[in-house]
Protein backbone atom coordinates (compact mmCIF):
# COMPACT_ATOMS: atom_id res chain seq x y z
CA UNK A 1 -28.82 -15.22 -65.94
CA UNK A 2 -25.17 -14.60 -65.93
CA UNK A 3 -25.85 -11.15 -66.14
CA UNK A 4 -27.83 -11.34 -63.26
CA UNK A 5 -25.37 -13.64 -61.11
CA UNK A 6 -22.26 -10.27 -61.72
CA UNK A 7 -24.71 -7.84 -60.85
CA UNK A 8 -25.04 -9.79 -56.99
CA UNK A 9 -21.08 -10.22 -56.83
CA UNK A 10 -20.96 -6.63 -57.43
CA UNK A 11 -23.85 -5.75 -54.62
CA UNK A 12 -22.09 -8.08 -52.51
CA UNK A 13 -18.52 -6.99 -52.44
CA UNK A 14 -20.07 -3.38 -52.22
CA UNK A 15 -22.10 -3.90 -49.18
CA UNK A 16 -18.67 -6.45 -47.84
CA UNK A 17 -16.58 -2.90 -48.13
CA UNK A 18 -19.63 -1.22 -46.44
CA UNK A 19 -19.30 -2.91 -43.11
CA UNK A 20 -15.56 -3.42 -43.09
CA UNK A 21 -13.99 -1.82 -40.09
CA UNK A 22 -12.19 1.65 -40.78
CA UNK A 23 -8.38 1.54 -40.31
CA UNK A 24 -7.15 2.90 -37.48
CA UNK A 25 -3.99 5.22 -37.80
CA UNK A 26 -1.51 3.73 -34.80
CA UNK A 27 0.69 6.69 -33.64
CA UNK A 28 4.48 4.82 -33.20
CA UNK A 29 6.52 6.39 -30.86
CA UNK A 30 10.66 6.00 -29.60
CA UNK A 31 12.85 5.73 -26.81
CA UNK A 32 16.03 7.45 -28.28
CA UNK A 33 17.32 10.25 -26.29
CA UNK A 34 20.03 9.89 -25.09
CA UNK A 35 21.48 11.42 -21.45
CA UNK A 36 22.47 15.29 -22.53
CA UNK A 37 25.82 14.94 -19.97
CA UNK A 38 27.81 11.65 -19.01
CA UNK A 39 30.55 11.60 -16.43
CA UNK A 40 34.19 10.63 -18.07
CA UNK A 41 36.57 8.33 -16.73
CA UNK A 42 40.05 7.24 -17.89
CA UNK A 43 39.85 3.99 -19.60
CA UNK A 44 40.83 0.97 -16.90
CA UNK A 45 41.56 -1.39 -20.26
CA UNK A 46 38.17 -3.76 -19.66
CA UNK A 47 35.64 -4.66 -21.59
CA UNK A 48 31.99 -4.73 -20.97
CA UNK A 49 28.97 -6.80 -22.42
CA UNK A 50 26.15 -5.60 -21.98
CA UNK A 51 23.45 -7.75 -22.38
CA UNK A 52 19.71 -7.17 -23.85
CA UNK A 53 17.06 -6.05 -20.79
CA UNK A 54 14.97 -8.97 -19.55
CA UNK A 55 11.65 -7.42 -19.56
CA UNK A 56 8.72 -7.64 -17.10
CA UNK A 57 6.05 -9.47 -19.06
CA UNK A 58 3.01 -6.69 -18.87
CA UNK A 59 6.40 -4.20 -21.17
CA UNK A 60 7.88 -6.47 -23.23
CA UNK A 61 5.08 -5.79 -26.26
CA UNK A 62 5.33 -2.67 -28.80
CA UNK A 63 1.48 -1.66 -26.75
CA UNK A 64 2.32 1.19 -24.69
CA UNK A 65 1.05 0.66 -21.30
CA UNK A 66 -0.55 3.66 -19.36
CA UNK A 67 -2.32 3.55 -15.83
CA UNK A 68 -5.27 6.13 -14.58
CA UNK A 69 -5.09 3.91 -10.85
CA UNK A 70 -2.50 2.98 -8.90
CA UNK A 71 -1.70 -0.58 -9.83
CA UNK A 72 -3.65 -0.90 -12.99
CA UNK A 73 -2.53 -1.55 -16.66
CA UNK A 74 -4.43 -0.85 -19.63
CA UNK A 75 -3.12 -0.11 -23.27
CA UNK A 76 -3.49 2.29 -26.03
CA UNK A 77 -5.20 1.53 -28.76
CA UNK A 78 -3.92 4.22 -31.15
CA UNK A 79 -0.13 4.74 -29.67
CA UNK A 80 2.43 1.94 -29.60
CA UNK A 81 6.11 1.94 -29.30
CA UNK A 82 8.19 1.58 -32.68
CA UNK A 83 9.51 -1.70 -31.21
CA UNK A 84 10.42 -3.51 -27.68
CA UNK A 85 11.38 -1.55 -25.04
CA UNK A 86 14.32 -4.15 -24.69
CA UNK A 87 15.42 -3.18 -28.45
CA UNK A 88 14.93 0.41 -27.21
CA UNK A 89 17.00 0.51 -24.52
CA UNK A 90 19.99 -1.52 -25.25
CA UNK A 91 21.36 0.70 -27.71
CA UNK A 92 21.14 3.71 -25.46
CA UNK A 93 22.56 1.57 -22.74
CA UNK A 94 25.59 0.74 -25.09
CA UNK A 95 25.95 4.16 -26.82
CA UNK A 96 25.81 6.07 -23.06
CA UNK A 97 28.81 3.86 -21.72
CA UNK A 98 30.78 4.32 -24.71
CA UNK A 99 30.54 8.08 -24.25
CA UNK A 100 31.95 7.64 -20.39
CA UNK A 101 35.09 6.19 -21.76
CA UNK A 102 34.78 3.94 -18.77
CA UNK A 103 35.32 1.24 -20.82
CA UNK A 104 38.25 0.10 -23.64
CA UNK A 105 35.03 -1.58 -25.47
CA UNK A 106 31.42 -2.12 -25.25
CA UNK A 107 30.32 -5.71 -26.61
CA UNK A 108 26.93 -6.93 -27.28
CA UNK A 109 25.69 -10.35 -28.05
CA UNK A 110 26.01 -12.48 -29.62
CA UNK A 111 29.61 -11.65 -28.87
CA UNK A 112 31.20 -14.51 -27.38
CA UNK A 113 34.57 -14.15 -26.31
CA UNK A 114 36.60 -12.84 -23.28
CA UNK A 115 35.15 -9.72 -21.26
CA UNK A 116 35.92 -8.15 -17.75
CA UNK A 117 32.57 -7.38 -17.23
CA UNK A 118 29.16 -8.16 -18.07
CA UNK A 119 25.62 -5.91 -17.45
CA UNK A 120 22.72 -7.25 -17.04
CA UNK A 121 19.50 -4.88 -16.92
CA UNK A 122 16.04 -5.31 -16.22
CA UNK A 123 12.85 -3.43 -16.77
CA UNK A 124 10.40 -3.14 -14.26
CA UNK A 125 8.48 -0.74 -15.36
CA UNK A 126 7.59 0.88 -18.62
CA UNK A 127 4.46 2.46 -17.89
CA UNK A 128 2.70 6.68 -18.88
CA UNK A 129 0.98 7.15 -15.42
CA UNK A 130 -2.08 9.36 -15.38
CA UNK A 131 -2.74 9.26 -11.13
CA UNK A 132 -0.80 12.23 -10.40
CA UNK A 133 -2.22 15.72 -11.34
CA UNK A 134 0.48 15.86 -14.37
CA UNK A 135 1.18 12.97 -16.78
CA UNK A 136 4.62 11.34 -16.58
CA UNK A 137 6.62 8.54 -17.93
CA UNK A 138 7.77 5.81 -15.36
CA UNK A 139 10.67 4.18 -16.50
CA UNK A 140 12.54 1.90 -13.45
CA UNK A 141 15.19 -0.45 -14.69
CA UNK A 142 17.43 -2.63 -12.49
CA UNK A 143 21.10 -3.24 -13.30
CA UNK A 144 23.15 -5.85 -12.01
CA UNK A 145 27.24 -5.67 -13.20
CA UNK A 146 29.13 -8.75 -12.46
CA UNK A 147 33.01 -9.88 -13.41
CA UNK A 148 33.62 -11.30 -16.49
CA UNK A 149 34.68 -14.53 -18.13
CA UNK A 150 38.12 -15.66 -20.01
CA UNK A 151 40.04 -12.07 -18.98
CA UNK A 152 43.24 -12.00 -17.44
């Protein structure tokens, strides 16, 4: 009998493995280039914090969005960005205006102290559209640079 009752586990868990789903291979991909030329400016003495990017719902996931009609959103099941486009983008933000030397430092939160300036960015759109003849990458962001708090 007992003999009998291992023999079932083992036809069981063999036919559970059987009907189990294959996994999928998810292709991750990055937003890390950064722009090949900057302009330079002479360092005025401010600061700048530059906040993460708010993100518009439908982009702030690691799912890549795509579109194959104007104002449609769909996902790919098998490609997804390596994390947020917010966690993306504010290092690229950060590293691109500390190569214009605009600025005597770049601060990110969870500083807390005095700055001359803050930047706050939004994206709009993070989206691989497939309606024109060519596929391309639309990537709008909105920026929005305001004086800063405790400098003198």
């Amino acid at each position: 009998m007992a003999g009998l009752f291992a023999a079932s586990v083992c036809i069981a868990i063999q036919g559970c493995a059987l009907l189990s789903s294959p996994k999928v291979d998810v292709e991750r991909s990055v937003l890390n280039q950064l722009p090949a030329a900057v302009p330079h400016q002479q360092r005025d003495g401010g600061t700048v914090l530059v906040f993460p990017p708010a993100t518009m719902p439908a982009y702030d996931t690691v799912f890549m969005a795509y579109r194959t009609e104007p104002r449609e959103i769909a996902y790919f099941g098998r490609r997804q960005w390596g994390a947020t486009p917010s966690q993306m983008i504010q290092p690229l933000l950060v590293s691109t205006l500390e190569r214009t030397h605009a600025f005597r430092v770049v601060l990110v939160p969870p500083y807390t102290g005095p700055y001359t300036y803050s930047l706050s960015t939004e994206i709009l759109e993070l989206i691989q559209d497939f309606t024109p003849k060519s596929a391309t990458l639309v990537l709008s962001l909105r920026f929005q640079i305001a004086g800063g708090r405790g400098c003198q």
